[in-house]
Structures are given as structure tokens and as C-alpha cells.
Protein backbone atom coordinates (compact mmCIF):
# COMPACT_ATOMS: atom_id res chain seq x y z
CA UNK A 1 31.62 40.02 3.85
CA UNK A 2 31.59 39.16 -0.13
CA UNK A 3 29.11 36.12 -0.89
CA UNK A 4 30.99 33.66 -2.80
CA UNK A 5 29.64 32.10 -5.98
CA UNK A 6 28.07 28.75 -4.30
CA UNK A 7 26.35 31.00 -1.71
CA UNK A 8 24.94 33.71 -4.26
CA UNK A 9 23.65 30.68 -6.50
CA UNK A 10 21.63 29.78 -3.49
CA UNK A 11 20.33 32.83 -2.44
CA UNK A 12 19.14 33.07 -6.56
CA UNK A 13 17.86 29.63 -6.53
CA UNK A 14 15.74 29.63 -3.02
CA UNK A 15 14.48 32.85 -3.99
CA UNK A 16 12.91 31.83 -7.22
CA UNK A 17 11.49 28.42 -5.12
CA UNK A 18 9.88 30.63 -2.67
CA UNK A 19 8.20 32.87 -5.27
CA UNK A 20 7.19 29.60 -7.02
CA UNK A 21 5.80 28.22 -4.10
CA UNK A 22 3.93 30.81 -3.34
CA UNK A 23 2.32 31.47 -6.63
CA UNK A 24 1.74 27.48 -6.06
CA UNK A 25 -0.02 28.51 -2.51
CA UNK A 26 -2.10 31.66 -4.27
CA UNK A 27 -3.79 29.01 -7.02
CA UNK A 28 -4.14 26.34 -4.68
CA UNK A 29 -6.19 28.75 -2.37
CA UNK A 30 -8.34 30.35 -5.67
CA UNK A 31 -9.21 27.06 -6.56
CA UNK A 32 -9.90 25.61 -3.34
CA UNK A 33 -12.75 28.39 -3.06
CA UNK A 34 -13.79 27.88 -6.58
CA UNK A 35 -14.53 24.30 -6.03
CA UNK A 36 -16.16 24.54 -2.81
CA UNK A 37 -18.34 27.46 -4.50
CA UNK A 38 -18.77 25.09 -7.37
CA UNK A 39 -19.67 22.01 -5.29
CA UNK A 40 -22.63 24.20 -3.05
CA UNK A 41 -23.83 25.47 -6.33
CA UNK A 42 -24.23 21.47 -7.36
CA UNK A 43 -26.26 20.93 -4.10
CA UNK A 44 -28.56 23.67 -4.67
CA UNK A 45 -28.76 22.26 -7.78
CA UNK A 46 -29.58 18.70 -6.97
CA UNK A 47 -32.32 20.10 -4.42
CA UNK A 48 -33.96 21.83 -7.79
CA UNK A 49 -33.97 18.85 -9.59
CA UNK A 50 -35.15 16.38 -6.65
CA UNK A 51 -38.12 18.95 -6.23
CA UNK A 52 -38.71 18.62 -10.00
CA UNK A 53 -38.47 15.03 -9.78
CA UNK A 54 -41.35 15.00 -7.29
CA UNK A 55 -43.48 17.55 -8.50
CA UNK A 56 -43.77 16.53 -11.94
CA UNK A 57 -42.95 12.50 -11.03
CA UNK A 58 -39.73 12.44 -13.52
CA UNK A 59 -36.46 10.95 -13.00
CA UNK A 60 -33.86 13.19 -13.56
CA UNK A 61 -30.28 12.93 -12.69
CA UNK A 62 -29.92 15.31 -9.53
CA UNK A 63 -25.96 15.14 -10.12
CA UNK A 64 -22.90 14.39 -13.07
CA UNK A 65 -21.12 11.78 -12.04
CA UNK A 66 -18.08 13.68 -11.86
CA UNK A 67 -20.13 15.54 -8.74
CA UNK A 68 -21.19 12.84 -7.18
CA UNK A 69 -18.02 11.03 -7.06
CA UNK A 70 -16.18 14.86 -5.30
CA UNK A 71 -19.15 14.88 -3.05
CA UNK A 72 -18.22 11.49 -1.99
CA UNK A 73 -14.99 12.35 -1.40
CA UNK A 74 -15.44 15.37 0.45
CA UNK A 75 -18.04 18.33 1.28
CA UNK A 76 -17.66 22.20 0.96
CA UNK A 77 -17.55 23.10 4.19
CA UNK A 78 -13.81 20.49 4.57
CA UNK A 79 -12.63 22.74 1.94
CA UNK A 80 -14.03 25.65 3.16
CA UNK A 81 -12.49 24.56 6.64
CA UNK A 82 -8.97 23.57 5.54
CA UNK A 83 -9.09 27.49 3.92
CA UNK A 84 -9.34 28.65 7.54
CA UNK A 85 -6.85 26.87 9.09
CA UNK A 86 -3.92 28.68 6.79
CA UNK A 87 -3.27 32.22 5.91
CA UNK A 88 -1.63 33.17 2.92
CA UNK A 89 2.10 34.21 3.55
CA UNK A 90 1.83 32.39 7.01
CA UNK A 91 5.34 30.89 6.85
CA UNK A 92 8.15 33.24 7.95
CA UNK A 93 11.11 33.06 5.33
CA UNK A 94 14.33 33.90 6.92
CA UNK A 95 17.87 33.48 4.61
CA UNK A 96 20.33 31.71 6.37
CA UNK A 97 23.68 32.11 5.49
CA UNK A 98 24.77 28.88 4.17
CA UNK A 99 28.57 27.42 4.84
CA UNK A 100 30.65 28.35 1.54
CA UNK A 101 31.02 24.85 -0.25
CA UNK A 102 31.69 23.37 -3.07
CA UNK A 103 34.79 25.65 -3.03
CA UNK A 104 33.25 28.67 -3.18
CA UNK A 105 32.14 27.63 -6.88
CA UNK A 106 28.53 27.44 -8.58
CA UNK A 107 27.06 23.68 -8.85
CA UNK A 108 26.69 23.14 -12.38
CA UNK A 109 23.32 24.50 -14.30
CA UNK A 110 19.95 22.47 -12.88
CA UNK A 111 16.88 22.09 -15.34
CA UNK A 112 14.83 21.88 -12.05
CA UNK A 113 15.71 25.30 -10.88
CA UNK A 114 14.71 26.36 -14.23
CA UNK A 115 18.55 27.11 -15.40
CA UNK A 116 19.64 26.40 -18.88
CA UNK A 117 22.29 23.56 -18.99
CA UNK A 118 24.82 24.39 -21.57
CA UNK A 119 26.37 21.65 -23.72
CA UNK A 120 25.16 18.45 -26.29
CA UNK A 121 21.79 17.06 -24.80
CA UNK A 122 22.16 13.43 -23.38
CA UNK A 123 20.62 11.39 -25.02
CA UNK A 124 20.17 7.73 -24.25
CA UNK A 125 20.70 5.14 -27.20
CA UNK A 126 17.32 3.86 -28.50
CA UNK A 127 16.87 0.03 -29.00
CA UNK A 128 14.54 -1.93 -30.75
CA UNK A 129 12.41 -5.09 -29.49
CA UNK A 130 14.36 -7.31 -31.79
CA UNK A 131 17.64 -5.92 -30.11
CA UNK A 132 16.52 -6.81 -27.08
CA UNK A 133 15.38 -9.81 -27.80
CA UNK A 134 18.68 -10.43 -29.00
CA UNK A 135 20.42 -9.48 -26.11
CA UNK A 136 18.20 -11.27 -23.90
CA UNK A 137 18.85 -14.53 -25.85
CA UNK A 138 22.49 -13.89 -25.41
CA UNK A 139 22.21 -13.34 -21.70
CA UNK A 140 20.04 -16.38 -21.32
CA UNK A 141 23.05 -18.75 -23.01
CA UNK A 142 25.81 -17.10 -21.24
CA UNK A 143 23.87 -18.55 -18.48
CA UNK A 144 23.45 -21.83 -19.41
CA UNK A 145 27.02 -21.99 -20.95
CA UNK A 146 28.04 -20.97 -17.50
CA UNK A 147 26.27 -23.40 -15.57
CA UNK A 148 27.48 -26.37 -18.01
CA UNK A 149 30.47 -25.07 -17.17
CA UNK A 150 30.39 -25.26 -13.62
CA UNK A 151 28.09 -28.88 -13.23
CA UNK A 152 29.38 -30.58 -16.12
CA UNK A 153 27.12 -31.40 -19.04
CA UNK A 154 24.07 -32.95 -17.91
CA UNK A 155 23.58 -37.01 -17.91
CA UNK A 156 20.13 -38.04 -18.57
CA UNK A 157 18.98 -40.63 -15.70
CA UNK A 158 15.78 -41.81 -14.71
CA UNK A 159 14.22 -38.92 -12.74
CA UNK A 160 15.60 -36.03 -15.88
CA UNK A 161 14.29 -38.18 -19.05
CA UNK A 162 11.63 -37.02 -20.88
CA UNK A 163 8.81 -39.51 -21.49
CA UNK A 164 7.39 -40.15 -24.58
């Protein structure tokens, strides 16, 4: 059986989502282990420069702030743990054929699938502060022309009067 348009559009579109997510998966996992590396090689560090400290009674920084504040957050051997709870490629990807909608025809072009959409950009109208402003103003005495409208102009009385 033929796949109509709508169906081969999704095949092409979940295709290139898969491949991106797994490119997504492969960097996430490099630097994962790059970090972890980086953050033992900052302890073995620090113990240098604590032994320095003592030896030679200095005070030097044992760790960039930047470390301190990841080392805070979390230790090499979490990272090194959440590694070896996944494999790469552990989720099975199976293609399911998909009812035919939209009649059978493609859903227009999608920036997010990386397609090119065809046709004059959309582009919304800029406005200034002063327009605004302006805008705002008239908003604000539609308002109050409205409620005049509805209450009646305003008497002053006792408990409305300004004092002076």
C-alpha cells in the first residue's frame, strides 16, 4: 500500500527528530564524561594546593569559584553514575503507521522541523513608547467615558471632596 503525502511527511519528519535526538544523546553523554573527568581533575587539584597551603603556610585558593559552586551541586561519581544507568541507543524505535489525515495532504512547511516556509515573512508591526502611550491614554478615557456613561457624572458630596 502507497503512503500518502501526510504519512510520508511524517515518516521524513520523525526520522530527522530521531537522528537529532540522538546526536543530542551522543554530546550529552561526551560531555557528561568530560565534566566528571574535569571535576576529579579539580579535586586532585585542590588536594595539591591544600598540601601547599600547609607545607609552605600560604593561602591559596584550592578551587575557582565556578568549581566550587558544580561541586556543590553535584560530585563525579552522580555523573559518573547517571552514565551507567543508560546505554546509548537504549530506546527501541519502531514506525508506526500513522492514520492518513489531513486528507492525505502535507501540513504546511514547519521552521521547527527544519523545513523552509515559502512565502513573505510575518512580520509583526513595530510600535514606539510614545504610541503606546498613546493608546494607553485612549484606552484609559474610553474607560472613564464609559463609566460616566453608565453612573452619571459624578456629584461632589461630603465623603468625594477634596480638602484643601
Amino acid at each position: 500500500m502507497a503512503l500518502s503525502a501526510y504519512q510520508l511527511q511524517f515518516k521524513r519528519r520523525m526520522k530527522r527528530a530521531i537522528r537529532q535526538r540522538a546526536r543530542s544523546d551522543q554530546k550529552s553523554r561526551r560531555y557528561t564524561q568530560l565534566l566528571a573527568d574535569a571535576l576529579r581533575l579539580s579535586q586532585d587539584a585542590a588536594a595539591q594546593l591544600n598540601t601547599l597551603n600547609q607545607l609552605y603556610n600560604v593561602d591559596v585558593s584550592t578551587q575557582t569559584l565556578l568549581v566550587h559552586d558544580l561541586l556543590d551541586v553535584l560530585q563525579p561519581e552522580q555523573l559518573a553514575g547517571v552514565l551507567g544507568q543508560s546505554t546509548p541507543g537504549e530506546e527501541v524505535q519502531l514506525f508506526n503507521l500513522i492514520p492518513d489525515g489531513n486528507g492525505g495532504q502535507e501540513l504546511p512547511a514547519n521552521p521547527l522541523f527544519g523545513e523552509e516556509v515559502m512565502g513573505p515573512p510575518i512580520i509583526p508591526p513595530v510600535q514606539t513608547a510614545k504610541e503606546l502611550a498613546l493608546k494607553e491614554s485612549t484606552v484609559l478615557n474610553d474607560l472613564l467615558a464609559a463609566e460616566t456613561d453608565m453612573v452619571g457624572p459624578i456629584e461632589p458630596t461630603a465623603s468625594n471632596r477634596l480638602s484643601t
